[in-house]
PDB file of N, CA and C in Angstrom:
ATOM      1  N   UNK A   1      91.989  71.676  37.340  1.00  0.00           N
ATOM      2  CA  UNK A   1      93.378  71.749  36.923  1.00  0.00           C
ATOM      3  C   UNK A   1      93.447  71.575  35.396  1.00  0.00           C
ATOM      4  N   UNK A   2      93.944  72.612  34.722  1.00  0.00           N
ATOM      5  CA  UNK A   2      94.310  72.360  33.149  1.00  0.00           C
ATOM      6  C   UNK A   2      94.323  70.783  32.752  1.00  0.00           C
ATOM      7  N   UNK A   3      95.591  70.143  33.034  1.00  0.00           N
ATOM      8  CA  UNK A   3      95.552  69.159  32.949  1.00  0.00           C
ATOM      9  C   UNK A   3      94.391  67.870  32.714  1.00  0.00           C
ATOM     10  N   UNK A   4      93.853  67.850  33.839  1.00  0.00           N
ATOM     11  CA  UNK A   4      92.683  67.471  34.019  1.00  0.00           C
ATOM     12  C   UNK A   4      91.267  67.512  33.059  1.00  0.00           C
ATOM     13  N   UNK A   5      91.765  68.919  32.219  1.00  0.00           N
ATOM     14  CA  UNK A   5      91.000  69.338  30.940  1.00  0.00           C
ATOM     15  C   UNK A   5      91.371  68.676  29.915  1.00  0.00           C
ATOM     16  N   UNK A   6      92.832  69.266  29.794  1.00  0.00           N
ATOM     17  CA  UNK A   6      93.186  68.763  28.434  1.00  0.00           C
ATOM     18  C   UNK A   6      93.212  67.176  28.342  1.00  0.00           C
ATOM     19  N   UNK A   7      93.174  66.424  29.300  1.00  0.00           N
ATOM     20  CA  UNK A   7      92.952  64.796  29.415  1.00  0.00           C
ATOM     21  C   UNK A   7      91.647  64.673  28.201  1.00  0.00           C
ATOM     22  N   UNK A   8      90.711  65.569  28.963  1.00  0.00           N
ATOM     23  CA  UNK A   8      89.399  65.292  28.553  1.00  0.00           C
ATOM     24  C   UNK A   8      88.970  65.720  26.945  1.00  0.00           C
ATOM     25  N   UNK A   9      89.823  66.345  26.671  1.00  0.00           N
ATOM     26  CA  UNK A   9      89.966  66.718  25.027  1.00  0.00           C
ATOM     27  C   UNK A   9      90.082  66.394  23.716  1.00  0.00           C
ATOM     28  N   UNK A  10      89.556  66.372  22.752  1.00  0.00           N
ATOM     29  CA  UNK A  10      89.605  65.525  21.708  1.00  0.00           C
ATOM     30  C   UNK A  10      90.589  66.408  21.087  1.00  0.00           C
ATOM     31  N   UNK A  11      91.168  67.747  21.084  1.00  0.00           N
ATOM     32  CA  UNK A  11      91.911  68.401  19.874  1.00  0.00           C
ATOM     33  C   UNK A  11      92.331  69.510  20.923  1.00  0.00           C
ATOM     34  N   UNK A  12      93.406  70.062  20.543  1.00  0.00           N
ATOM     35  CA  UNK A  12      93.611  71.541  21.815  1.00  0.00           C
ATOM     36  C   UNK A  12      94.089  72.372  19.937  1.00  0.00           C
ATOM     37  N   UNK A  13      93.245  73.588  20.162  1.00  0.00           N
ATOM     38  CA  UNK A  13      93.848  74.360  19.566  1.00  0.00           C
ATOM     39  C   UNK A  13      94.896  75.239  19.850  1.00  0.00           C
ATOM     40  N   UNK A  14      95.864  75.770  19.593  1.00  0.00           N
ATOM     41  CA  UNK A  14      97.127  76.370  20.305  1.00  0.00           C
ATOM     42  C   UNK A  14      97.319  77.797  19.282  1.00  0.00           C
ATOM     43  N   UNK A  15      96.991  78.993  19.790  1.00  0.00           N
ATOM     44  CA  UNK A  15      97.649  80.558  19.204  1.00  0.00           C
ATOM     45  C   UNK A  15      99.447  80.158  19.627  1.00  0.00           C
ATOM     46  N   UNK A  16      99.967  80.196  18.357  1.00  0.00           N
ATOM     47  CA  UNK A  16     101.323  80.266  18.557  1.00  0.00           C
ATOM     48  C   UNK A  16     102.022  81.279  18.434  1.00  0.00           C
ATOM     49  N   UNK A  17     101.519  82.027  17.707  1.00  0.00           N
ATOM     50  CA  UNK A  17     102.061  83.393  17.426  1.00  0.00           C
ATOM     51  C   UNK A  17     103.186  83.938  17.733  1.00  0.00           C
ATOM     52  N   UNK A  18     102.686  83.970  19.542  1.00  0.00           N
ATOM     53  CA  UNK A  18     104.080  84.515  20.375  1.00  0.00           C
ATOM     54  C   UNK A  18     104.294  83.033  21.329  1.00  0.00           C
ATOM     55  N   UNK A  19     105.531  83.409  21.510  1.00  0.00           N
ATOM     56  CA  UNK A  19     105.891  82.246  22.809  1.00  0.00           C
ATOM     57  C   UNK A  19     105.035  82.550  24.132  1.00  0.00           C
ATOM     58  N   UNK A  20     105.279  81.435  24.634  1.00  0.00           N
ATOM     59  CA  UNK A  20     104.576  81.354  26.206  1.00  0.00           C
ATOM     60  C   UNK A  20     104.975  79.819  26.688  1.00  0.00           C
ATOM     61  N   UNK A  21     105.956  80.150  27.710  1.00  0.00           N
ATOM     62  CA  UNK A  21     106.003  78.954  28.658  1.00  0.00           C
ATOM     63  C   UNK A  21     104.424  78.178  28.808  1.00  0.00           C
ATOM     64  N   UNK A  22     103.966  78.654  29.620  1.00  0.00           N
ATOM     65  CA  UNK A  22     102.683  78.200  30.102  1.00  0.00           C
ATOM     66  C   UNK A  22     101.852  77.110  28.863  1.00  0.00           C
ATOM     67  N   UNK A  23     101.777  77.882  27.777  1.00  0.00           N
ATOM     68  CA  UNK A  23     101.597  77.430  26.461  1.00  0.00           C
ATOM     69  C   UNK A  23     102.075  76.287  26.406  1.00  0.00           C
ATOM     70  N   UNK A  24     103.417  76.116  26.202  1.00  0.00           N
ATOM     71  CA  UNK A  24     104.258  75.634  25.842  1.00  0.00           C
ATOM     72  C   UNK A  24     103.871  74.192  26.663  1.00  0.00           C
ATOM     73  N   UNK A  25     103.652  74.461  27.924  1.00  0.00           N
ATOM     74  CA  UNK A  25     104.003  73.087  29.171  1.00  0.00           C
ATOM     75  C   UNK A  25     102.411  72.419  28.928  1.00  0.00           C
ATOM     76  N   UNK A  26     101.272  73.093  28.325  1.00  0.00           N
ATOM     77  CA  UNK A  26     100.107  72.624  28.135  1.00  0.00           C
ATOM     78  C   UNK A  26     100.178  71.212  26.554  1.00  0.00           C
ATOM     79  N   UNK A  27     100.686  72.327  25.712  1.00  0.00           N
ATOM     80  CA  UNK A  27     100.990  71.481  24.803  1.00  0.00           C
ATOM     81  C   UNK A  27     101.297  69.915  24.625  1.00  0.00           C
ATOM     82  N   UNK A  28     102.518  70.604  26.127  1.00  0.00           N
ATOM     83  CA  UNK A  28     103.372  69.466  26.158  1.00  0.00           C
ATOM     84  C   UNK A  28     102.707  68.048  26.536  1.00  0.00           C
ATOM     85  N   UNK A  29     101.400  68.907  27.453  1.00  0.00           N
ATOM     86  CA  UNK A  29     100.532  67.872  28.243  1.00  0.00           C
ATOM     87  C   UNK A  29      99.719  67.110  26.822  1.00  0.00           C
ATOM     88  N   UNK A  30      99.223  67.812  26.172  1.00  0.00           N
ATOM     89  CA  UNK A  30      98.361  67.292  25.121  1.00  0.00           C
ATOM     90  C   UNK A  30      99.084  66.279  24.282  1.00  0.00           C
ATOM     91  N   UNK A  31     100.507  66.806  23.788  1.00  0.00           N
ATOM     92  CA  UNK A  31     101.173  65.978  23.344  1.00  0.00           C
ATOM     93  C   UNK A  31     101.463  64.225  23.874  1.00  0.00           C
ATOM     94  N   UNK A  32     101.827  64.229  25.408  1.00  0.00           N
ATOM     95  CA  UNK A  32     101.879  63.229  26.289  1.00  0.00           C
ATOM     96  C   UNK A  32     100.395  62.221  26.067  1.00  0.00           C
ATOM     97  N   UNK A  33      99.090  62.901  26.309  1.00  0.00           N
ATOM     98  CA  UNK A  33      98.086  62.192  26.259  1.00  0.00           C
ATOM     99  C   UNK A  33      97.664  62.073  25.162  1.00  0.00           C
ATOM    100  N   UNK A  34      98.222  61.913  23.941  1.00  0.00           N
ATOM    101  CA  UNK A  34      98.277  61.871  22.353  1.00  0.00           C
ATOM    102  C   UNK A  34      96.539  62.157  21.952  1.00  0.00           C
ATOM    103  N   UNK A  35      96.923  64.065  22.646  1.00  0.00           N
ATOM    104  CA  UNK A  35      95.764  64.512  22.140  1.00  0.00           C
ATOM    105  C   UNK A  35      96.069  65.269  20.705  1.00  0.00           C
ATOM    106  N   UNK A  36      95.297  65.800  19.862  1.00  0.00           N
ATOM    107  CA  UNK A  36      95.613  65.763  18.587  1.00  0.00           C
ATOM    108  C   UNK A  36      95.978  67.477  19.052  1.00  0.00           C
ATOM    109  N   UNK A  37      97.077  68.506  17.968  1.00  0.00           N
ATOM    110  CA  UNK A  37      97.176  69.781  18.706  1.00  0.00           C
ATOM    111  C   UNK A  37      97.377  70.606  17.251  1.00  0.00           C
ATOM    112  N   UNK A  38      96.471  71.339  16.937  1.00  0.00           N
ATOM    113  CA  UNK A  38      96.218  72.394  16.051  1.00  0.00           C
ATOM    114  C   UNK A  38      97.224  73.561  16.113  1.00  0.00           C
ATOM    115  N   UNK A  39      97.799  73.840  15.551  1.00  0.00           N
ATOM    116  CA  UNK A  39      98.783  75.170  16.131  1.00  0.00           C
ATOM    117  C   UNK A  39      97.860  76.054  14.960  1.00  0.00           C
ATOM    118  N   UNK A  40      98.186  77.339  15.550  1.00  0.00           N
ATOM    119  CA  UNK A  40      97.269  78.286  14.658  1.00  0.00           C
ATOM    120  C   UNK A  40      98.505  79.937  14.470  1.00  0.00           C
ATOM    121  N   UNK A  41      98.802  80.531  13.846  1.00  0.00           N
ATOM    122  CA  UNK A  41      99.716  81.478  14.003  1.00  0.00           C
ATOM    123  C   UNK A  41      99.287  82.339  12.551  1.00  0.00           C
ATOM    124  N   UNK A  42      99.396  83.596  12.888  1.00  0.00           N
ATOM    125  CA  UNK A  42      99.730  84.932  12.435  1.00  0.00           C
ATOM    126  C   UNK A  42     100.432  84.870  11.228  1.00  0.00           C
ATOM    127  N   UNK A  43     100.240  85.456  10.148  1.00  0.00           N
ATOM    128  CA  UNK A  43     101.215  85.559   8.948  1.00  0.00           C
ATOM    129  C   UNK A  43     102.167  86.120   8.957  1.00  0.00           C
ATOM    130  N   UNK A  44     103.377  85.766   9.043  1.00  0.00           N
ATOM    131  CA  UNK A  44     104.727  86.793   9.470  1.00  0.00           C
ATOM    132  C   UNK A  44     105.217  86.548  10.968  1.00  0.00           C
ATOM    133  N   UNK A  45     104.823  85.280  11.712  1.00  0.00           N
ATOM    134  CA  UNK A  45     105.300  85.728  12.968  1.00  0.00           C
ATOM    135  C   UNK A  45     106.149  84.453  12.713  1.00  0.00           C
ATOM    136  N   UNK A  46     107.259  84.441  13.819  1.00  0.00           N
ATOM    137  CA  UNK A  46     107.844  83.105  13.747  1.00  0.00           C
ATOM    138  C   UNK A  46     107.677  82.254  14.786  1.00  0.00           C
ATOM    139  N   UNK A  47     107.192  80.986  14.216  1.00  0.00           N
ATOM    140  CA  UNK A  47     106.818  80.216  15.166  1.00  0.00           C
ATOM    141  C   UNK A  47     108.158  79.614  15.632  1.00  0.00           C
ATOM    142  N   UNK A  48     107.623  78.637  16.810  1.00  0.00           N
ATOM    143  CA  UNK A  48     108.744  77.575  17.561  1.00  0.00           C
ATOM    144  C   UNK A  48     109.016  76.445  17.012  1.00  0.00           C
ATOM    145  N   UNK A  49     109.974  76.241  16.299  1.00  0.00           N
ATOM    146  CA  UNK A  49     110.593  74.679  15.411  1.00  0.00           C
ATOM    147  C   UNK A  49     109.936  73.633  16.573  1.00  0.00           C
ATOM    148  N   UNK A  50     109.932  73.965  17.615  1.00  0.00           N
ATOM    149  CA  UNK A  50     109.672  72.519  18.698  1.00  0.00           C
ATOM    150  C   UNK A  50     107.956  72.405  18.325  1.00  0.00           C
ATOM    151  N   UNK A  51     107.658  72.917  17.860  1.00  0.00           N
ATOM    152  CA  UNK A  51     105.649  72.738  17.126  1.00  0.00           C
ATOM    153  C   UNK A  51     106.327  71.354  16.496  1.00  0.00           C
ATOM    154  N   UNK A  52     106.995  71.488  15.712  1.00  0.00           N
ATOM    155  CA  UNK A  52     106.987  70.651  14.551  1.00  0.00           C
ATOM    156  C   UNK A  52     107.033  69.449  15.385  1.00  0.00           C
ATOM    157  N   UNK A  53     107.607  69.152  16.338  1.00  0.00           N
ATOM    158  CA  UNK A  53     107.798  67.854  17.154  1.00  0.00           C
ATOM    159  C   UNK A  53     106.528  66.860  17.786  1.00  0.00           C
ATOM    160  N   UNK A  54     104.957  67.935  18.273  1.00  0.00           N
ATOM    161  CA  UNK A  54     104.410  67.529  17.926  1.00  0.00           C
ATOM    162  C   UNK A  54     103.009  67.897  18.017  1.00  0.00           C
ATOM    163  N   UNK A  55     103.132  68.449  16.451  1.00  0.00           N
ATOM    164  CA  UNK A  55     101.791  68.754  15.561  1.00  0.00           C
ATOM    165  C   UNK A  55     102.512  68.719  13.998  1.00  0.00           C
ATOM    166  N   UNK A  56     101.014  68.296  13.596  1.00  0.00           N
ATOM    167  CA  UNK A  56     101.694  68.177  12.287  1.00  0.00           C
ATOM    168  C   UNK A  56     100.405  69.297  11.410  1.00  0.00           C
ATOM    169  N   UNK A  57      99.690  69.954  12.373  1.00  0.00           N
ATOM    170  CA  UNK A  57      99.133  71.135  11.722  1.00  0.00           C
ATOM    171  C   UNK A  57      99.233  72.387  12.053  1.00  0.00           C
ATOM    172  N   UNK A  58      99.402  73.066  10.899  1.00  0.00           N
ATOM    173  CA  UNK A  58      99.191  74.269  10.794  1.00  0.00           C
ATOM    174  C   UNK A  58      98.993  75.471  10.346  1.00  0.00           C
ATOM    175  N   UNK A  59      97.875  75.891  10.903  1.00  0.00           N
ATOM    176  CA  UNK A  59      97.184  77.055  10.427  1.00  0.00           C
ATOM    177  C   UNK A  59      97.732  78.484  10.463  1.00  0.00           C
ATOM    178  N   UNK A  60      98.016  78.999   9.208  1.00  0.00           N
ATOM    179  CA  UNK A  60      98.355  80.423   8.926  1.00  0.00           C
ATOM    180  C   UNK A  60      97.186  81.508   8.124  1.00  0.00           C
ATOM    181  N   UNK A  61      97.049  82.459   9.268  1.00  0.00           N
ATOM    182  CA  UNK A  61      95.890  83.694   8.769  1.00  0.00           C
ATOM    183  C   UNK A  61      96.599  84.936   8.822  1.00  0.00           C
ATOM    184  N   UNK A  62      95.843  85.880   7.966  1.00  0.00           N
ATOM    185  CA  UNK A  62      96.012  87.001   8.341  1.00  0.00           C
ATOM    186  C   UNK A  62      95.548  88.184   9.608  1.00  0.00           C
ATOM    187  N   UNK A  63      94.394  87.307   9.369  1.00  0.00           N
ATOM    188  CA  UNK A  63      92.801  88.261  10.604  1.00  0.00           C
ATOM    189  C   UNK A  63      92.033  87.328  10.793  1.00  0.00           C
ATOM    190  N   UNK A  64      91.993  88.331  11.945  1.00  0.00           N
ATOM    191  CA  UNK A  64      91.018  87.594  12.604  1.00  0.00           C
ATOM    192  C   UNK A  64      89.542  86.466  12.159  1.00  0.00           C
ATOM    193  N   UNK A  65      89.052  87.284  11.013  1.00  0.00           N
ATOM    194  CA  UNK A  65      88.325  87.006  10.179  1.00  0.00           C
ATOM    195  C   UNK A  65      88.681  85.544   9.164  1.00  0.00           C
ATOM    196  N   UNK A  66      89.944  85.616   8.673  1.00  0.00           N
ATOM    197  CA  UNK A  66      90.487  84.654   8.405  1.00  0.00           C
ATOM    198  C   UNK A  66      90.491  83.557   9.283  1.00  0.00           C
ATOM    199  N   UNK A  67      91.335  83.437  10.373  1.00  0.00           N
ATOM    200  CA  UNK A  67      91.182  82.306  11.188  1.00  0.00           C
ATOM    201  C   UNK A  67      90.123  81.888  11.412  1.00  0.00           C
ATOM    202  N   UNK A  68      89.007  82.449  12.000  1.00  0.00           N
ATOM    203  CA  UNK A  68      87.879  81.570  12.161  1.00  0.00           C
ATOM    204  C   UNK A  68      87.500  80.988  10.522  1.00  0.00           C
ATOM    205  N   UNK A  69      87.598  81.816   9.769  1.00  0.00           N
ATOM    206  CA  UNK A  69      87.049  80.474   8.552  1.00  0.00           C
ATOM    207  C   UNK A  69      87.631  79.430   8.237  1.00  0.00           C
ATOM    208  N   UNK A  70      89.343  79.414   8.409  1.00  0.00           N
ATOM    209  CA  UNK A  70      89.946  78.115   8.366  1.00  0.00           C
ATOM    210  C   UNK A  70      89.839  77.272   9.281  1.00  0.00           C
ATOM    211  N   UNK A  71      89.535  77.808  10.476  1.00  0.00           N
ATOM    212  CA  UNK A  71      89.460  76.930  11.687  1.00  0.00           C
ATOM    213  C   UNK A  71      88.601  75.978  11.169  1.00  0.00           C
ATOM    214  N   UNK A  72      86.889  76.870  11.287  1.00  0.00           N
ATOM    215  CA  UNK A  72      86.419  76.297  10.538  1.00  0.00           C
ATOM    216  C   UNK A  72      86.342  75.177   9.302  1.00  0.00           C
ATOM    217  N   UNK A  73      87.149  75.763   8.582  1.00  0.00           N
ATOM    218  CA  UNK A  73      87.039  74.390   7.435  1.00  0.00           C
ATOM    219  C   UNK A  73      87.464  73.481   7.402  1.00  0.00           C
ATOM    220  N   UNK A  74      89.070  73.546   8.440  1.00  0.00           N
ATOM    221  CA  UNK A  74      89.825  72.044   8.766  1.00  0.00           C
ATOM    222  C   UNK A  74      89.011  71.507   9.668  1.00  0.00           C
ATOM    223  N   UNK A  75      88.010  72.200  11.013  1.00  0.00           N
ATOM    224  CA  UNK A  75      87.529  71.077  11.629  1.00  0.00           C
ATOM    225  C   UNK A  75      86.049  70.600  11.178  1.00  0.00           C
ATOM    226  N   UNK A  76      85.672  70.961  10.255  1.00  0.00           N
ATOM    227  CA  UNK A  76      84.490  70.396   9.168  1.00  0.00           C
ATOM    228  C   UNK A  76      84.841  69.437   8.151  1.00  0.00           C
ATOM    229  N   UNK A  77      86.574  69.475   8.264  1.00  0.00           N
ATOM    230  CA  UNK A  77      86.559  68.455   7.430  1.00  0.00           C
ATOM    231  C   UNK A  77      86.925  66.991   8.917  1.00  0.00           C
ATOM    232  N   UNK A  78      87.212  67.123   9.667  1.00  0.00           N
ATOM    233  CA  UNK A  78      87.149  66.046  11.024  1.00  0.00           C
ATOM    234  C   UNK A  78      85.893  65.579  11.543  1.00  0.00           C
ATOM    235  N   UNK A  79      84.933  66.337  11.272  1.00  0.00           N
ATOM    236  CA  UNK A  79      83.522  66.001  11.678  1.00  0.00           C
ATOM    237  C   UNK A  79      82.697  64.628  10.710  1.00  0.00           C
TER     238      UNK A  79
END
């Protein structure tokens, strides 16, 4: 069960890009078990004001190519 995962998680990364319930109710889980939650989104898309409630990061790329190097560098700087 998801849940059951995200318990076990040190960080959930989250594509915000577009909405998604499903998304959304996972989050919510991570949020509850004050797991830490990365939001990651698209340049130009609009995200959900309710991110802000709770994450306090976030990552904006252009490509694909992009994201993985920032991913990268914020979680090299957590290591």
């Amino acid at each position: 069960m998801t849940k059951d995962i995200i318990k076990e998680c040190v960080a959930v990364i989250a594509e915000c890009s577009l909405p998604s319930t499903g998304q959304g109710i996972e989050i919510g889980w991570a949020d509850a078990f004050n797991i830490p939650i990365i939001c990651i989104h698209e340049k130009g898309s609009k995200i959900s004001n309710a991110l802000h409630y709770v994450s306090d990061t976030f990552i904006e790329y252009n490509n694909e190519v992009e994201m993985i190097e920032k991913l990268q560098k914020y979680l090299g700087k957590l290591a």
